[in-house]
Protein backbone atom coordinates (compact mmCIF):
# COMPACT_ATOMS: atom_id res chain seq x y z
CA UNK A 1 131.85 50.23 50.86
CA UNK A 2 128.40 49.59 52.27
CA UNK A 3 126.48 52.87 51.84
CA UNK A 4 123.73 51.36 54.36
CA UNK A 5 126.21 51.35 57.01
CA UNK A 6 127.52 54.78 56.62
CA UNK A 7 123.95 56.18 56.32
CA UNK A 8 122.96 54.20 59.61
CA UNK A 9 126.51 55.01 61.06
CA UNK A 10 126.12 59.19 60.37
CA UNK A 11 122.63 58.69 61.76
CA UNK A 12 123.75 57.24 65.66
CA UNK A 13 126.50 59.70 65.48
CA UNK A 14 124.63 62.70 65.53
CA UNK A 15 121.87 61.18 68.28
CA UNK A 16 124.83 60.61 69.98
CA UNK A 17 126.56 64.00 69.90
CA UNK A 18 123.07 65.39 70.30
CA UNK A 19 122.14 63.10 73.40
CA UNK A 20 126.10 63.32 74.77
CA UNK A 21 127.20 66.71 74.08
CA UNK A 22 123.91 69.00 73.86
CA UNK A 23 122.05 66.94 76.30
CA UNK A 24 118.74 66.88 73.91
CA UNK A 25 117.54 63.48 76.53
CA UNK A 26 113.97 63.74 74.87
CA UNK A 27 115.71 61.75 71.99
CA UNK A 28 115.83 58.84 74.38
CA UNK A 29 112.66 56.42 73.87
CA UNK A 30 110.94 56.49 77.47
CA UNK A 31 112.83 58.96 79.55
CA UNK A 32 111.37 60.15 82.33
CA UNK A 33 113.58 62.74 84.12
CA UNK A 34 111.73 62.56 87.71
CA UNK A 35 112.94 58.73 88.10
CA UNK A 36 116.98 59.39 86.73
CA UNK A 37 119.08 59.85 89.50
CA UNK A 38 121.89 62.10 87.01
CA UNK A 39 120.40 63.66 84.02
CA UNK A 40 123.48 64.71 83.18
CA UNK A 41 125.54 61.46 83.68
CA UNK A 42 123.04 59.46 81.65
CA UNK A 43 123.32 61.73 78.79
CA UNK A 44 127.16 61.53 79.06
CA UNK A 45 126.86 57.62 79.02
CA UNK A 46 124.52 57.01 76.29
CA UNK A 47 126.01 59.68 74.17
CA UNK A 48 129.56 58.44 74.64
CA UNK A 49 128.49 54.86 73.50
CA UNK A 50 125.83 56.20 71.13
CA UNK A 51 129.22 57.72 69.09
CA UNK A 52 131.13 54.89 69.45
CA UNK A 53 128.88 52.27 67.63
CA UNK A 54 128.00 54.94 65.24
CA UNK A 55 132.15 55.24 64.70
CA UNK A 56 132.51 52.16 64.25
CA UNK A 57 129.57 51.27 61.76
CA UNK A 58 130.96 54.25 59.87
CA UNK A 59 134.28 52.24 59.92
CA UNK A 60 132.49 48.79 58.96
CA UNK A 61 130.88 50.58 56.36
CA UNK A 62 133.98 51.96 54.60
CA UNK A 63 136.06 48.88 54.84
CA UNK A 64 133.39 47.06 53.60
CA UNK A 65 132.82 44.58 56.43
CA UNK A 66 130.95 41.55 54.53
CA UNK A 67 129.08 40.10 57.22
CA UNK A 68 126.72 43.24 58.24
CA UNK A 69 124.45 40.64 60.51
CA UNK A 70 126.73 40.30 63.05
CA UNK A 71 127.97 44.24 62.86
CA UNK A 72 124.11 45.08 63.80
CA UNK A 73 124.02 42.05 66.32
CA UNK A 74 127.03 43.64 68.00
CA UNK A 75 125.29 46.77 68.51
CA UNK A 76 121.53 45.77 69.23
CA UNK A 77 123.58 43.64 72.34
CA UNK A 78 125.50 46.49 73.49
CA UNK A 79 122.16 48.52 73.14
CA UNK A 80 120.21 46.17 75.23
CA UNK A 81 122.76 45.64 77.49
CA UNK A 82 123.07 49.76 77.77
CA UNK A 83 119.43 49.69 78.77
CA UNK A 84 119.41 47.03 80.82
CA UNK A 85 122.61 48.89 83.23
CA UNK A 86 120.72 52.13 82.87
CA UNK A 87 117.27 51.26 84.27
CA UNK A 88 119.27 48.75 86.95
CA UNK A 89 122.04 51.49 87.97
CA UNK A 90 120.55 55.01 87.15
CA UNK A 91 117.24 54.90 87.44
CA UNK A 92 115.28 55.00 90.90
């Protein structure tokens, strides 16, 4: 059990639920609201993804995944790649 992982896991699941499910968007690093087409829809989507990476570090974490590089290059790709679709697809 990697405690690392579980602490870093708990942490994106909250932002997410916070960002997903109470809509708290000022937790996302250079949002500006006047150029987002759907507040609401980008909250939903980065939220929803935000939880599941933080569900499945938690899950890393417990089984005790030895190779913790390539859990946290897994998620800084699908982060990028998250940002990259957002400011190409939501963002005016």
């Amino acid at each position: 059990m990697d405690t690392n992982l579980l602490i870093f896991g708990v942490i994106l699941l909250i932002i997410g639920y916070l960002v997903g499910v109470k809509k708290q968007t000022w937790l996302l690093s250079g949002f500006n609201e006047k150029r987002v087409k759907d507040k609401g829809k980008l909250a939903r989507l980065v939220g929803g993804i935000t939880v599941v990476l933080g569900a499945f570090i938690v899950i890393s974490g417990v089984v005790g995944v030895k190779p913790v590089e390539y859990i946290v290059m897994f998620v800084v790709v699908v982060m990028l790649s998250l940002v990259i679709f957002v400011n190409v697809k939501m963002v005016e």
